[in-house]
C-alpha atoms as a PDB file:
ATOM      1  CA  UNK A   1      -2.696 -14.981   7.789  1.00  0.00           C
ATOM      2  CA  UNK A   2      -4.142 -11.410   7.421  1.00  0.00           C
ATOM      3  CA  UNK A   3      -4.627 -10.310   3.664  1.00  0.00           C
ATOM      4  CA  UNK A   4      -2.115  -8.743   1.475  1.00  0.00           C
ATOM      5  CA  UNK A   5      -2.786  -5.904  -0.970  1.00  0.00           C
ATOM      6  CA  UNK A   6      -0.005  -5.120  -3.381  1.00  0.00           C
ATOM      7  CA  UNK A   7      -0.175  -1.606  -4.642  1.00  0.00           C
ATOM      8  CA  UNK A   8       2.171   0.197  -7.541  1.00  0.00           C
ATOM      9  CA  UNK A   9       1.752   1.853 -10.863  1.00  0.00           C
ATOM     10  CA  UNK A  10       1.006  -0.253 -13.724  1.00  0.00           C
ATOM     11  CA  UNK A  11       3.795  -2.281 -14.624  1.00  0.00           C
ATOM     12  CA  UNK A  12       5.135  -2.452 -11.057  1.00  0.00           C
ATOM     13  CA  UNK A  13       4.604  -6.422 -10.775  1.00  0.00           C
ATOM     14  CA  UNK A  14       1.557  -6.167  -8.582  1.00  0.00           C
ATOM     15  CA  UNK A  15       0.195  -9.531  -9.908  1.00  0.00           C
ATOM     16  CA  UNK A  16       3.212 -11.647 -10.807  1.00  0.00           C
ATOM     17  CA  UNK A  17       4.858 -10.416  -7.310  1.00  0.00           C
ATOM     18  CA  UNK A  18       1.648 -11.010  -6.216  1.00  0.00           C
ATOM     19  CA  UNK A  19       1.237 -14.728  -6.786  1.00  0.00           C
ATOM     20  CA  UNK A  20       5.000 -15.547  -5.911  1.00  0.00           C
ATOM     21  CA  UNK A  21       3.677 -14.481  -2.487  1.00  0.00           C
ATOM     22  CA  UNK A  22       0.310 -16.217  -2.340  1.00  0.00           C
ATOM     23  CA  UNK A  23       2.257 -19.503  -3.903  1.00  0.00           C
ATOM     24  CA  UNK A  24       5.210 -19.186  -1.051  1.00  0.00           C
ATOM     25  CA  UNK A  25       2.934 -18.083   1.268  1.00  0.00           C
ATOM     26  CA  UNK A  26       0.122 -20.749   1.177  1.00  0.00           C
ATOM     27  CA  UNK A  27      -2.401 -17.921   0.173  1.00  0.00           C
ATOM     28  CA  UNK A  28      -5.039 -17.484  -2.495  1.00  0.00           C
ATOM     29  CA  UNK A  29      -4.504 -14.803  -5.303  1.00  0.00           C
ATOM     30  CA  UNK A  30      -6.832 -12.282  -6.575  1.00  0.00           C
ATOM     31  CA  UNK A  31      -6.744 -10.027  -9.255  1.00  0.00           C
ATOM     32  CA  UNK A  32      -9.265  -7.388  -9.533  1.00  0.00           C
ATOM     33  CA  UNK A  33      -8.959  -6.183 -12.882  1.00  0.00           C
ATOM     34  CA  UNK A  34      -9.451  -9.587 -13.951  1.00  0.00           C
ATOM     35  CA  UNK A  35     -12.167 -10.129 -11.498  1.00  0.00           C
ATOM     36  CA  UNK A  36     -13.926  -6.822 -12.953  1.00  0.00           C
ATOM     37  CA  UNK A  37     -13.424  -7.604 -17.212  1.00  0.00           C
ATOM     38  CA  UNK A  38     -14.673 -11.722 -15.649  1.00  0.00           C
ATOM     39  CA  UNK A  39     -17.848  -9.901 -14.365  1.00  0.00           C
ATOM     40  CA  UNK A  40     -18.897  -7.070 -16.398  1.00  0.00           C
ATOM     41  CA  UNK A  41     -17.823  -9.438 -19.670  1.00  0.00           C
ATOM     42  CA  UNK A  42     -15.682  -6.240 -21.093  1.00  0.00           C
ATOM     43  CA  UNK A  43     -11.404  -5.052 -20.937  1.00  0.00           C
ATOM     44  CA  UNK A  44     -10.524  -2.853 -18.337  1.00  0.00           C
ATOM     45  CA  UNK A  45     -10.292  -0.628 -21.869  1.00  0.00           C
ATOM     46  CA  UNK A  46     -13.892  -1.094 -23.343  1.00  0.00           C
ATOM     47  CA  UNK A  47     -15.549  -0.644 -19.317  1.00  0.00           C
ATOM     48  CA  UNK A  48     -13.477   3.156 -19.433  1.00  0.00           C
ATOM     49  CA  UNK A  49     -14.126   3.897 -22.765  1.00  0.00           C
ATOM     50  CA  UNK A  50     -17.452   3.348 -21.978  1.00  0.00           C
ATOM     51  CA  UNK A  51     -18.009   5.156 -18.752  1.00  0.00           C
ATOM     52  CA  UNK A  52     -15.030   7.296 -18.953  1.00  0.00           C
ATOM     53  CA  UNK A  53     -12.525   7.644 -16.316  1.00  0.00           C
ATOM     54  CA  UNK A  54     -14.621   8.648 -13.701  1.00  0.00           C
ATOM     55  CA  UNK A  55     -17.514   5.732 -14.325  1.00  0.00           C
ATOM     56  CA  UNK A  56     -14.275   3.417 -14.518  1.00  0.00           C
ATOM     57  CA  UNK A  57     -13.449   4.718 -11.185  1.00  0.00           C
ATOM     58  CA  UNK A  58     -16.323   3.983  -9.252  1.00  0.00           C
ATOM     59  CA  UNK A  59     -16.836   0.797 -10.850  1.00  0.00           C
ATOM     60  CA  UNK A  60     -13.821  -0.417  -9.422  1.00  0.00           C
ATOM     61  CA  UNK A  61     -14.231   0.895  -6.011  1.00  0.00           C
ATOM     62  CA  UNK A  62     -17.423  -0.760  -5.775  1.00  0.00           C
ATOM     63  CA  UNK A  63     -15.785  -4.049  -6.331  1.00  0.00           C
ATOM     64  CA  UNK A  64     -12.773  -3.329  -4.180  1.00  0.00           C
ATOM     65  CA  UNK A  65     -14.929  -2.261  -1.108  1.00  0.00           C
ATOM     66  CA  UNK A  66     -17.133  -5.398  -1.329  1.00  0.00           C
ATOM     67  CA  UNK A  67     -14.349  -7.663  -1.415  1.00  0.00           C
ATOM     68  CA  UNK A  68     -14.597 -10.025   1.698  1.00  0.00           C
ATOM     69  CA  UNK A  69     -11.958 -12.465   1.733  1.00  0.00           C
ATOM     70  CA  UNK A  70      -9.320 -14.169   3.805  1.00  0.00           C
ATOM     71  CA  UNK A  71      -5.783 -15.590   3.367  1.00  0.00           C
ATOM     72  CA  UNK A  72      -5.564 -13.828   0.012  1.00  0.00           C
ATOM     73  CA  UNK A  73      -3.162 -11.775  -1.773  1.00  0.00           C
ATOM     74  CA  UNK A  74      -4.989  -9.034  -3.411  1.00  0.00           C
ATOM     75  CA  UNK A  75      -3.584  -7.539  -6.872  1.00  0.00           C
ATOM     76  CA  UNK A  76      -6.205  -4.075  -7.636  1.00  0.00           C
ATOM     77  CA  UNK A  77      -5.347  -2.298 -10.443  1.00  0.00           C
ATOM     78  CA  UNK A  78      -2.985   1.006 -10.254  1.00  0.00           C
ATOM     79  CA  UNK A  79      -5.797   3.422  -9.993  1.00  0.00           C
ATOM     80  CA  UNK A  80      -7.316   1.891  -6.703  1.00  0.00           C
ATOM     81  CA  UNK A  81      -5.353   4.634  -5.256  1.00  0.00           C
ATOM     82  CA  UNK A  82      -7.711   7.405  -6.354  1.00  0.00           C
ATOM     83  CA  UNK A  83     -10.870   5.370  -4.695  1.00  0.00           C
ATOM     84  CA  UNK A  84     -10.401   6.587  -0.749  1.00  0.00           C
ATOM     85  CA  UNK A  85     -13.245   4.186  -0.105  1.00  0.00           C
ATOM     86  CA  UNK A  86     -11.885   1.353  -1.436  1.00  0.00           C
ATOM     87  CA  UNK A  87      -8.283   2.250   0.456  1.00  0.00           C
ATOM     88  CA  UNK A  88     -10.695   2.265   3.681  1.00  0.00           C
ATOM     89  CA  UNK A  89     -11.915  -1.269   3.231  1.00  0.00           C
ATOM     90  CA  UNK A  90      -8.403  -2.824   1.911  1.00  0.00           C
ATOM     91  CA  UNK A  91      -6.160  -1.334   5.006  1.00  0.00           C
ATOM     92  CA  UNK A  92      -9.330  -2.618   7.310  1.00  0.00           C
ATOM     93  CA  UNK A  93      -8.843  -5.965   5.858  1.00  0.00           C
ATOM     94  CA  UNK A  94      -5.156  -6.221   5.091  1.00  0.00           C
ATOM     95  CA  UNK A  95      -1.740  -5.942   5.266  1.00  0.00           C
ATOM     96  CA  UNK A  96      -1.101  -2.747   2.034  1.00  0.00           C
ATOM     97  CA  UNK A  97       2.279  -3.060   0.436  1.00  0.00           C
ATOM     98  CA  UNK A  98       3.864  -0.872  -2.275  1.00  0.00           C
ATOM     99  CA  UNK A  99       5.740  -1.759  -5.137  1.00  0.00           C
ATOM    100  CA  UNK A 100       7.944   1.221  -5.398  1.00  0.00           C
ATOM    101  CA  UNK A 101       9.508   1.267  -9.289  1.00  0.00           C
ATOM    102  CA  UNK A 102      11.298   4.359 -10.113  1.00  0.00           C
ATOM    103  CA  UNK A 103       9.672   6.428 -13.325  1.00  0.00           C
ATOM    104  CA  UNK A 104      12.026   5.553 -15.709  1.00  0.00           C
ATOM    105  CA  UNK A 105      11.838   1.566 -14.846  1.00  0.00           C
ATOM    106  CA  UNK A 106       8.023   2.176 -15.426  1.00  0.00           C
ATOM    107  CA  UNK A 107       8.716   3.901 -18.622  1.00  0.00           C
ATOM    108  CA  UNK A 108      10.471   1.206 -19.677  1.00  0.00           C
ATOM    109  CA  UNK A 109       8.148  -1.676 -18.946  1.00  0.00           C
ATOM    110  CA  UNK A 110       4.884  -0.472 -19.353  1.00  0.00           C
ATOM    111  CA  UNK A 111       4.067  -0.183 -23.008  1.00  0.00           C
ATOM    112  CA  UNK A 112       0.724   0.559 -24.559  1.00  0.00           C
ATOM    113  CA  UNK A 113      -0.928   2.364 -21.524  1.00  0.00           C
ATOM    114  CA  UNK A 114      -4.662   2.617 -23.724  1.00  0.00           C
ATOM    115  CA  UNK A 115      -4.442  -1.246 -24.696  1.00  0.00           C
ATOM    116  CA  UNK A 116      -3.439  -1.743 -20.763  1.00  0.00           C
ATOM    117  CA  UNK A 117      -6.781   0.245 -19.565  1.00  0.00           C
ATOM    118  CA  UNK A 118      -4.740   2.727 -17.492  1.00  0.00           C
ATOM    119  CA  UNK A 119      -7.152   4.915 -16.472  1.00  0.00           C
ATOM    120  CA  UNK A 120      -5.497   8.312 -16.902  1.00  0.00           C
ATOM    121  CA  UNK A 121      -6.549  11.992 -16.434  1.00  0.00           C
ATOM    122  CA  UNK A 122      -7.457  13.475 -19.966  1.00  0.00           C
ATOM    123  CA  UNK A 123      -4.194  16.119 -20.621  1.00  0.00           C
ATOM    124  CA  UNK A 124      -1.891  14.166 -17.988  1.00  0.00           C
ATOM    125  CA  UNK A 125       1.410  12.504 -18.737  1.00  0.00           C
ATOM    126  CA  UNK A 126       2.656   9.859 -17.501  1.00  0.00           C
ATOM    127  CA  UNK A 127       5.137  11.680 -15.234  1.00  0.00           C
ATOM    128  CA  UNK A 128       2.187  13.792 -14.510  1.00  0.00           C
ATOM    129  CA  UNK A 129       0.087  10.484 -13.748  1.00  0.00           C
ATOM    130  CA  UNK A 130       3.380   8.972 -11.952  1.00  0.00           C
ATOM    131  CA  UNK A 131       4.273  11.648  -9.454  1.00  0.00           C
ATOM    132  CA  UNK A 132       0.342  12.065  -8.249  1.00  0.00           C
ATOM    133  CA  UNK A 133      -0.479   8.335  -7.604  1.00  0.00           C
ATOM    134  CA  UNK A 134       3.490   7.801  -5.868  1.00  0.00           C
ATOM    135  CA  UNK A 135       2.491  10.394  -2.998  1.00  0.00           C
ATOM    136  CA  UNK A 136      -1.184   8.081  -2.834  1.00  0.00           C
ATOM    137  CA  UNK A 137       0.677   5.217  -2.713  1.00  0.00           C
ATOM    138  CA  UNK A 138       3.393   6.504  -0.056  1.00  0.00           C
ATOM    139  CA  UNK A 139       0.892   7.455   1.996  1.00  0.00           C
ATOM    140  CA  UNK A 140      -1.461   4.449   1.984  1.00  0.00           C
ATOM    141  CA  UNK A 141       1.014   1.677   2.380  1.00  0.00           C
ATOM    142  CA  UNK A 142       1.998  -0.027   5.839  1.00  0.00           C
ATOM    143  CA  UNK A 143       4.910  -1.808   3.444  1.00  0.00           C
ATOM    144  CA  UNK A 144       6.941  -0.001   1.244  1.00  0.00           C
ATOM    145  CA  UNK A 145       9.246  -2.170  -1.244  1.00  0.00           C
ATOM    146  CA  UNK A 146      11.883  -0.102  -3.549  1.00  0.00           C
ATOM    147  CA  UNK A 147      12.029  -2.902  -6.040  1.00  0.00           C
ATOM    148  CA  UNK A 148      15.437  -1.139  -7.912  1.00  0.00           C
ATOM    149  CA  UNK A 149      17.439  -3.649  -9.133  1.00  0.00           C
ATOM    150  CA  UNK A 150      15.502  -6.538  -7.417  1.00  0.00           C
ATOM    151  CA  UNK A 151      13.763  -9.353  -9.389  1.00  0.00           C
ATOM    152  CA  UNK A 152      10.165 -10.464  -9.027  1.00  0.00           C
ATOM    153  CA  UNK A 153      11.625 -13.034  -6.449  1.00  0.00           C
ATOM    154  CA  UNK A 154      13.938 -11.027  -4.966  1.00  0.00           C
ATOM    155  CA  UNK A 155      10.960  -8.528  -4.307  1.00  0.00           C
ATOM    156  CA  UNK A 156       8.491 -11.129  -2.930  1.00  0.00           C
ATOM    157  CA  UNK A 157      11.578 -12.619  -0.855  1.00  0.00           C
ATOM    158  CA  UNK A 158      12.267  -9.167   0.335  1.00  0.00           C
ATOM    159  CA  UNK A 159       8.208  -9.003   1.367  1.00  0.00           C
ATOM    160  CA  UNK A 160       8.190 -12.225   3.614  1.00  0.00           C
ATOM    161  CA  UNK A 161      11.039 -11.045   5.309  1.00  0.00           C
ATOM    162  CA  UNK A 162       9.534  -7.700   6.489  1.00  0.00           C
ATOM    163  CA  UNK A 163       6.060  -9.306   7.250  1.00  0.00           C
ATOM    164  CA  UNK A 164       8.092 -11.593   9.303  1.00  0.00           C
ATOM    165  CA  UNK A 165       9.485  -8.335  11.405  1.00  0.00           C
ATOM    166  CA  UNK A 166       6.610  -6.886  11.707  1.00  0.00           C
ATOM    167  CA  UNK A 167       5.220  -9.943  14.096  1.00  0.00           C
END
């Protein structure tokens, strides 16, 4: 099966939808923020503290557009949106789909954004930082999941069954 690249804001279940999918589906699971504090030995925090958003930025994209994988489900962090590079590689190798939370439901569940290494604009809200990466994501994604009032389950459930249309 082709890849699978969940994209969402932070919060949006990206990883945990993520490896209900690669566990139903037979697939392996990656995580890139994980992948990126594993090799650079630092948080997601610590890596854009140090090279501020921007350095953050193309640190990721370099790891996103090397990627070479198969049969995976791919979990990159909310930003990836920003990195058009990046995008480029992931829709050459697989399928994108986006967790679509509303901004409230994000409000709710997201918590400590500095402590979660959200890499925001400096003066941005979060509505600010919401409504910019939503119109990435919309445009980006081949899949598009509204995940309102669906579980994690429900949502991955809800993903199979779509793949499945799509042939």
């Amino acid at each position: 099966m082709r890849n699978l690249t969940m994209i969402g804001m932070p919060s949006s279940g990206k990883s945990v939808i993520g490896v209900l999918l690669a566990k139903r589906l037979g697939m392996s699971f990656l995580d890139l923020d994980l992948l990126i504090q594993e090799r650079s030995g630092k948080l997601l925090r610590q890596l854009i503290e140090e090279h501020g958003r921007e350095g953050f930025l193309r640190i990721e994209e370099g790891y996103a557009s090397a990627l070479s994988v198969r049969n995976t489900v791919i979990s990159p962090g909310g930003s990836i949106c920003y990195e058009r590079e990046a995008m480029r590689h992931l829709r050459e190798i697989s399928t994108i789909i986006y967790l679509d939370i509303s901004y409230p439901e994000m409000e709710r569940r997201i918590g400590d954004i500095t402590a979660r290494g959200v890499a925001i604009p400096e003066g941005y809200t979060l509505l600010d930082l919401y409504r910019e990466r939503a119109a990435l994501y919309e445009k980006d994604a081949d899949i598009r999941i509204d995940e309102e009032g669906l579980s994690p389950e429900e949502t991955a459930e809800r993903i199979i069954e779509l793949l499945g249309k799509r042939g």
